[in-house]
N, C-alpha and C. Protein backbone atom coordinates (compact mmCIF):
# COMPACT_ATOMS: atom_id res chain seq x y z
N UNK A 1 0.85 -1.19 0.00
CA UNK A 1 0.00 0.00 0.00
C UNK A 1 0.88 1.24 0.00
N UNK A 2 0.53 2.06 -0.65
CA UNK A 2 1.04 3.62 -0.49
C UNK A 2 -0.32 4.78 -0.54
N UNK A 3 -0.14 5.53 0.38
CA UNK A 3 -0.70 6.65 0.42
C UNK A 3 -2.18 6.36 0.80
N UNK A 4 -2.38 4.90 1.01
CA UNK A 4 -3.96 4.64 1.63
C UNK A 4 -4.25 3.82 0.45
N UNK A 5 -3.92 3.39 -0.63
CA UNK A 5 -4.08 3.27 -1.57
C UNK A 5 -3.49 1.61 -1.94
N UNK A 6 -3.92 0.55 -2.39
CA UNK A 6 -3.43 -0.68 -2.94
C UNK A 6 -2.36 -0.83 -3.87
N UNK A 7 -1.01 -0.94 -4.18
CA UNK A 7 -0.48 -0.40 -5.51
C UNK A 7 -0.03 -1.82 -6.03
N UNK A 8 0.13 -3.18 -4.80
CA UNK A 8 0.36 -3.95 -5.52
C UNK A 8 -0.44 -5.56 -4.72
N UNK A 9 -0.31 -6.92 -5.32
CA UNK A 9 -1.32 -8.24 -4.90
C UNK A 9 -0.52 -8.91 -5.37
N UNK A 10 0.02 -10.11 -4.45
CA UNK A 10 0.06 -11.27 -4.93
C UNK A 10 0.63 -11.61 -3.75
N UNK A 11 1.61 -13.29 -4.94
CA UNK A 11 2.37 -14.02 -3.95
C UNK A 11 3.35 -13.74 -3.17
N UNK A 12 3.70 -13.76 -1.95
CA UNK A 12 4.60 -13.13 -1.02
C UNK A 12 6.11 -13.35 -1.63
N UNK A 13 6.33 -14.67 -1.97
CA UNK A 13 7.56 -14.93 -2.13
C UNK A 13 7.75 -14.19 -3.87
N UNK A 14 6.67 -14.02 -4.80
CA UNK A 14 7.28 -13.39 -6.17
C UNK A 14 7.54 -11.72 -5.78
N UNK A 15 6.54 -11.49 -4.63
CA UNK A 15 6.68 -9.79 -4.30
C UNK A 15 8.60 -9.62 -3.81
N UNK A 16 8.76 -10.68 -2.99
CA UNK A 16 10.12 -9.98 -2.53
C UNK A 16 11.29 -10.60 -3.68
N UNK A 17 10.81 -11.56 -4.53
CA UNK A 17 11.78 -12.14 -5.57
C UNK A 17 11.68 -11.15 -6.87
N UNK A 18 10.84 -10.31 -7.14
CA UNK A 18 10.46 -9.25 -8.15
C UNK A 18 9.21 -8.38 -8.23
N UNK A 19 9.42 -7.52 -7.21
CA UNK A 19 8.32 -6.64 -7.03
C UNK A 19 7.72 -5.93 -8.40
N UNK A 20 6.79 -5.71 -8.30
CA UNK A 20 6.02 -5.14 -10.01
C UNK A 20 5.66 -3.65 -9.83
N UNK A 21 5.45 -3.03 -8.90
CA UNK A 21 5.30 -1.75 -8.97
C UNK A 21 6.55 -0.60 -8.78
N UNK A 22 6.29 0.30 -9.19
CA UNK A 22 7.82 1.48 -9.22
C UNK A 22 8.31 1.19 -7.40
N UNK A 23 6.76 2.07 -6.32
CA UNK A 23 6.62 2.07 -4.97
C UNK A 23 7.67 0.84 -4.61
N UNK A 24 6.84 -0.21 -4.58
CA UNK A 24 7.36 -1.41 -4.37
C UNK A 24 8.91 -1.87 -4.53
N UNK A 25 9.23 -1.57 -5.50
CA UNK A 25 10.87 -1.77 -6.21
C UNK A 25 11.63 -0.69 -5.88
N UNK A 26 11.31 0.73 -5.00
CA UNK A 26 11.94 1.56 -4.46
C UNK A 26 12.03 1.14 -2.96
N UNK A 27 11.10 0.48 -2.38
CA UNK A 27 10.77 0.23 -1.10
C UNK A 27 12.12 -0.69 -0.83
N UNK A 28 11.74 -2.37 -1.73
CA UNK A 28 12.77 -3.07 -1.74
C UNK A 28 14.07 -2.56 -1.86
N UNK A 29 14.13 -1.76 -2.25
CA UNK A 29 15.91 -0.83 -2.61
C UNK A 29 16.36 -0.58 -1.93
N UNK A 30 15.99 0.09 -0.29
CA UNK A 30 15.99 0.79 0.69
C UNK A 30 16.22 0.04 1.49
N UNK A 31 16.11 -1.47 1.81
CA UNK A 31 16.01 -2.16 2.63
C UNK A 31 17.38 -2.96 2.85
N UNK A 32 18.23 -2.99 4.20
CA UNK A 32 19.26 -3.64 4.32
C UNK A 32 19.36 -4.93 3.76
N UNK A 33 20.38 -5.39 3.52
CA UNK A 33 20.53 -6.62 3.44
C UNK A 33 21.39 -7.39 4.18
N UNK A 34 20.30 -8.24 5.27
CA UNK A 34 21.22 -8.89 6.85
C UNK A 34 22.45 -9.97 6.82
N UNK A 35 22.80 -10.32 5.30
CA UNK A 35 23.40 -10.84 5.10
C UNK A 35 24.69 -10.59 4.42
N UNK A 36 24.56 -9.11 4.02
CA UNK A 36 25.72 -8.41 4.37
C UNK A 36 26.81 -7.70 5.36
N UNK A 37 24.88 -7.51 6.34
CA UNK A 37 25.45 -6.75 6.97
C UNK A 37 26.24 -7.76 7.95
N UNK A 38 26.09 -8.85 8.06
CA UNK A 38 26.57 -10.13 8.68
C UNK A 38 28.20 -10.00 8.97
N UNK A 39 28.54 -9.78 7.62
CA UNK A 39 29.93 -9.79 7.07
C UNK A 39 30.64 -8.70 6.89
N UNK A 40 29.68 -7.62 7.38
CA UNK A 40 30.39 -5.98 7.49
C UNK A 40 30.78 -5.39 6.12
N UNK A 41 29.57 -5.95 5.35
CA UNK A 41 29.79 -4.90 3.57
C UNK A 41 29.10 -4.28 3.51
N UNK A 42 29.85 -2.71 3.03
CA UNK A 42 28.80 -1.56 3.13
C UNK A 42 27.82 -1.80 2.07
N UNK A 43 26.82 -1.40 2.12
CA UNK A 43 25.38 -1.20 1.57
C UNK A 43 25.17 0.18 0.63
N UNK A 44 25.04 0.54 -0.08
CA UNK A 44 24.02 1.65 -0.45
C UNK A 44 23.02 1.83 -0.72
N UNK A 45 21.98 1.87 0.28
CA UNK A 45 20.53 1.58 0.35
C UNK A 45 19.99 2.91 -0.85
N UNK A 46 19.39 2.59 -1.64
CA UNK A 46 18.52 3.47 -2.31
C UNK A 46 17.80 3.89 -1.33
N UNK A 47 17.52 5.73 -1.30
CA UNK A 47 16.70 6.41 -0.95
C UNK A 47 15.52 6.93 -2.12
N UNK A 48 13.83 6.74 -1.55
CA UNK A 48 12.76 7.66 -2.46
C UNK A 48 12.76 8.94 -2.29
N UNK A 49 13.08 9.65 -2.90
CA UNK A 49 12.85 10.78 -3.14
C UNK A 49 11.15 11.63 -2.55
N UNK A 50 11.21 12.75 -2.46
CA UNK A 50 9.83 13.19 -2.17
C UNK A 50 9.67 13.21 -1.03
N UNK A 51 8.26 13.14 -0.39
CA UNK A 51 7.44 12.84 0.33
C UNK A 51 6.41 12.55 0.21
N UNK A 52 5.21 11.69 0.94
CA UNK A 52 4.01 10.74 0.87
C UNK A 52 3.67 11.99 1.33
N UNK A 53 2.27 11.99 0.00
CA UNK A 53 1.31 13.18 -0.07
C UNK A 53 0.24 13.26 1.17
N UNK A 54 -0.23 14.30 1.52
CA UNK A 54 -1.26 14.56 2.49
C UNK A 54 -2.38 13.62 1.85
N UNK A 55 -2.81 12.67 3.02
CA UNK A 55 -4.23 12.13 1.99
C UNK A 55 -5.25 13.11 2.18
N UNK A 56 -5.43 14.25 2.98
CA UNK A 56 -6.08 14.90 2.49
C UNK A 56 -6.23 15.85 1.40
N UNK A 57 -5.15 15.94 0.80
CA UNK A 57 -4.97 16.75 -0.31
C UNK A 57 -4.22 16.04 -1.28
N UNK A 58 -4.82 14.99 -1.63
CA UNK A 58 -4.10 14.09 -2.74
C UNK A 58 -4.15 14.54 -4.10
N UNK A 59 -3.87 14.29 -4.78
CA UNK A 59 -3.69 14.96 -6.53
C UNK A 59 -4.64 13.80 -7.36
N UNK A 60 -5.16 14.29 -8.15
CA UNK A 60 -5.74 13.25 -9.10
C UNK A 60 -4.25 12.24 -9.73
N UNK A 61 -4.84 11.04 -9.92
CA UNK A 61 -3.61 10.40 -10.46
C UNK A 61 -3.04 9.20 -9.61
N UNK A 62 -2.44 8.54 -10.21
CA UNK A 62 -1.07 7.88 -8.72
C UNK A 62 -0.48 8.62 -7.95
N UNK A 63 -1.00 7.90 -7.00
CA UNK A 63 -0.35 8.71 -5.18
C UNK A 63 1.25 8.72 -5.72
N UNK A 64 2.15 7.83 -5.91
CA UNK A 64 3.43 7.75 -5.99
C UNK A 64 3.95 8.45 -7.25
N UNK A 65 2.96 9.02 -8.16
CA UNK A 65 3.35 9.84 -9.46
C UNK A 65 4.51 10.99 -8.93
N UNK A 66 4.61 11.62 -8.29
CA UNK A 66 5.68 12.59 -7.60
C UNK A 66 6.86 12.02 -7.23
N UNK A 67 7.01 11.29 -7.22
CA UNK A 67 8.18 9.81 -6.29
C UNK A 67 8.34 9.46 -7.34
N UNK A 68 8.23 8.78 -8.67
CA UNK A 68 8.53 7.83 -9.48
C UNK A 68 9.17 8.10 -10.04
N UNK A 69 10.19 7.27 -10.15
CA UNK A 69 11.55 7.75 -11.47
C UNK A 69 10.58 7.45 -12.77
N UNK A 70 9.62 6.27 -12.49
CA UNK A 70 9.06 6.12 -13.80
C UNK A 70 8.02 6.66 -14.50
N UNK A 71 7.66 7.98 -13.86
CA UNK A 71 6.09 8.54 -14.16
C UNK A 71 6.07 9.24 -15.10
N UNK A 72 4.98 9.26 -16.04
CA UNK A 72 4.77 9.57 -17.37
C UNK A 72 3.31 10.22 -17.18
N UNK A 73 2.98 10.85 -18.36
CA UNK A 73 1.57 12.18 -18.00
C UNK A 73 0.91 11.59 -17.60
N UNK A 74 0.61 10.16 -18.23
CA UNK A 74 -0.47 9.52 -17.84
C UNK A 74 -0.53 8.71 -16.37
N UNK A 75 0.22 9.33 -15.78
CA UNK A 75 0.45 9.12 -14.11
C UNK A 75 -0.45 9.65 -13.24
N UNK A 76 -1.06 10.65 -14.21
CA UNK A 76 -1.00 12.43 -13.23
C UNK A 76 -2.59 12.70 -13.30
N UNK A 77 -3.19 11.63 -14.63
CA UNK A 77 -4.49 11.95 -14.71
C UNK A 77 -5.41 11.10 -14.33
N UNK A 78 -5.66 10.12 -13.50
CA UNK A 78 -6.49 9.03 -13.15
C UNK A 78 -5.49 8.18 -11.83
N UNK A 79 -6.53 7.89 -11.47
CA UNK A 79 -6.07 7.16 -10.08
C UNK A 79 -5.77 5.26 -10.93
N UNK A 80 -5.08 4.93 -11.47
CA UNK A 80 -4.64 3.43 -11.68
C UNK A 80 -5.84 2.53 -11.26
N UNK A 81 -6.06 1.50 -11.97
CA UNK A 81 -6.94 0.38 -11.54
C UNK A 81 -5.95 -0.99 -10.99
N UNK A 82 -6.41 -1.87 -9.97
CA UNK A 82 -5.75 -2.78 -9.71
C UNK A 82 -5.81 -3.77 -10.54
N UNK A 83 -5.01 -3.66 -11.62
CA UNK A 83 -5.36 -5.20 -12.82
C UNK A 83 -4.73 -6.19 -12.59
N UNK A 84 -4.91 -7.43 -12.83
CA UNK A 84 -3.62 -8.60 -13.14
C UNK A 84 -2.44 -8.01 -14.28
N UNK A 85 -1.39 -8.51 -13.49
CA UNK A 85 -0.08 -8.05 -14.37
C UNK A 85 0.72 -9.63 -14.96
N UNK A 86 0.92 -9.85 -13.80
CA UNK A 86 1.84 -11.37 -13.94
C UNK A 86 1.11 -12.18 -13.41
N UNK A 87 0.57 -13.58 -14.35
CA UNK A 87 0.32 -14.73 -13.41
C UNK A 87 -0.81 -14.42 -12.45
N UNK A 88 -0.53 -14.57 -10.68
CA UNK A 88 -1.84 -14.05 -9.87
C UNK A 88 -1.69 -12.39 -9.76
N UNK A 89 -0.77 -12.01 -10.00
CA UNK A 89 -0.27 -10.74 -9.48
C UNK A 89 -1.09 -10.00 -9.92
N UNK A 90 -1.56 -8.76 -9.18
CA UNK A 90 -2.51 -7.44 -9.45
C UNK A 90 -1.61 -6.18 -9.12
N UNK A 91 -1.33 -5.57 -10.42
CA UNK A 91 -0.49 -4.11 -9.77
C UNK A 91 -1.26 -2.81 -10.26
N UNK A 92 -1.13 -1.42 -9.74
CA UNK A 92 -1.79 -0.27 -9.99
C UNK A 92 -0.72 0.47 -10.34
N UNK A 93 -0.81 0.01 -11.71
CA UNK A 93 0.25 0.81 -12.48
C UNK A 93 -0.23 1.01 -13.68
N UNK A 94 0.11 1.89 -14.83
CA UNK A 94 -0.01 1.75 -16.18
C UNK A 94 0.94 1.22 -16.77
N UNK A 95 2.19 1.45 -15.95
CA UNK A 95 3.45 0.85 -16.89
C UNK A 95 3.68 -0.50 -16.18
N UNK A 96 3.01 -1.27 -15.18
CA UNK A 96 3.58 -2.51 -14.84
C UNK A 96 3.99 -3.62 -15.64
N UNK A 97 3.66 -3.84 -16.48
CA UNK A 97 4.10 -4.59 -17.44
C UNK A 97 5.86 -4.36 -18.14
N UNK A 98 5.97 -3.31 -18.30
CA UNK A 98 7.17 -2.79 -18.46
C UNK A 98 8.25 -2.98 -17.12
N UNK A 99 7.91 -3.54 -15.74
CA UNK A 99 8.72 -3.82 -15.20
C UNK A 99 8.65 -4.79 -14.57
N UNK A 100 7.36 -6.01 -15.27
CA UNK A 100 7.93 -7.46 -14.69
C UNK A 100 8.54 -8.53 -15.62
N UNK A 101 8.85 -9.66 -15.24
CA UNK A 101 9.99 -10.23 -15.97
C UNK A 101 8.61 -11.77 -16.57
């Protein structure tokens, strides 16, 4: 979820083996990895950019359209539907397809 909002569905183990949404695949970026840190190798955790919009004053569009390295006009004008992307997977994206494997 981002911003109150659903952005991605499925199987637990394909979400953390290849997340399908921009949110999602920035989230994962950010996140240590304990098995480095095990062995004392530095990390460079990706940081998101922005900040998570007021839900009271949300923008027409994707909540994460401001945040996305990947956002395109058509980000900015409709709130995304939750479709099937991959297999069981449901993402709220227009471009999800463009970033699963």
């Amino acid at each position: 979820m981002y911003a109150g909002r659903k952005v991605e569905e499925g199987d637990v183990d394909a979400f953390f083996r290849a997340p399908a949404h921009p949110y999602s695949q920035a989230l994962m970026a950010s996140v240590p990895r304990p098995e480095l840190v095990a062995i004392g190798e530095s990390q460079n955790l990706a940081e998101i950019p922005g900040t998570v919009p007021s839900l009271d004053r949300m923008d027409p569009g994707c909540a994460f359209a401001s945040r996305c390295a990947h956002v395109r006009d058509v980000c900015r004008g409709a709130v995304p539907a939750l479709c099937k992307s991959d297999g069981d997977r449901k993402v709220a994206c227009v471009r999800a397809g463009d970033f699963t494997s």
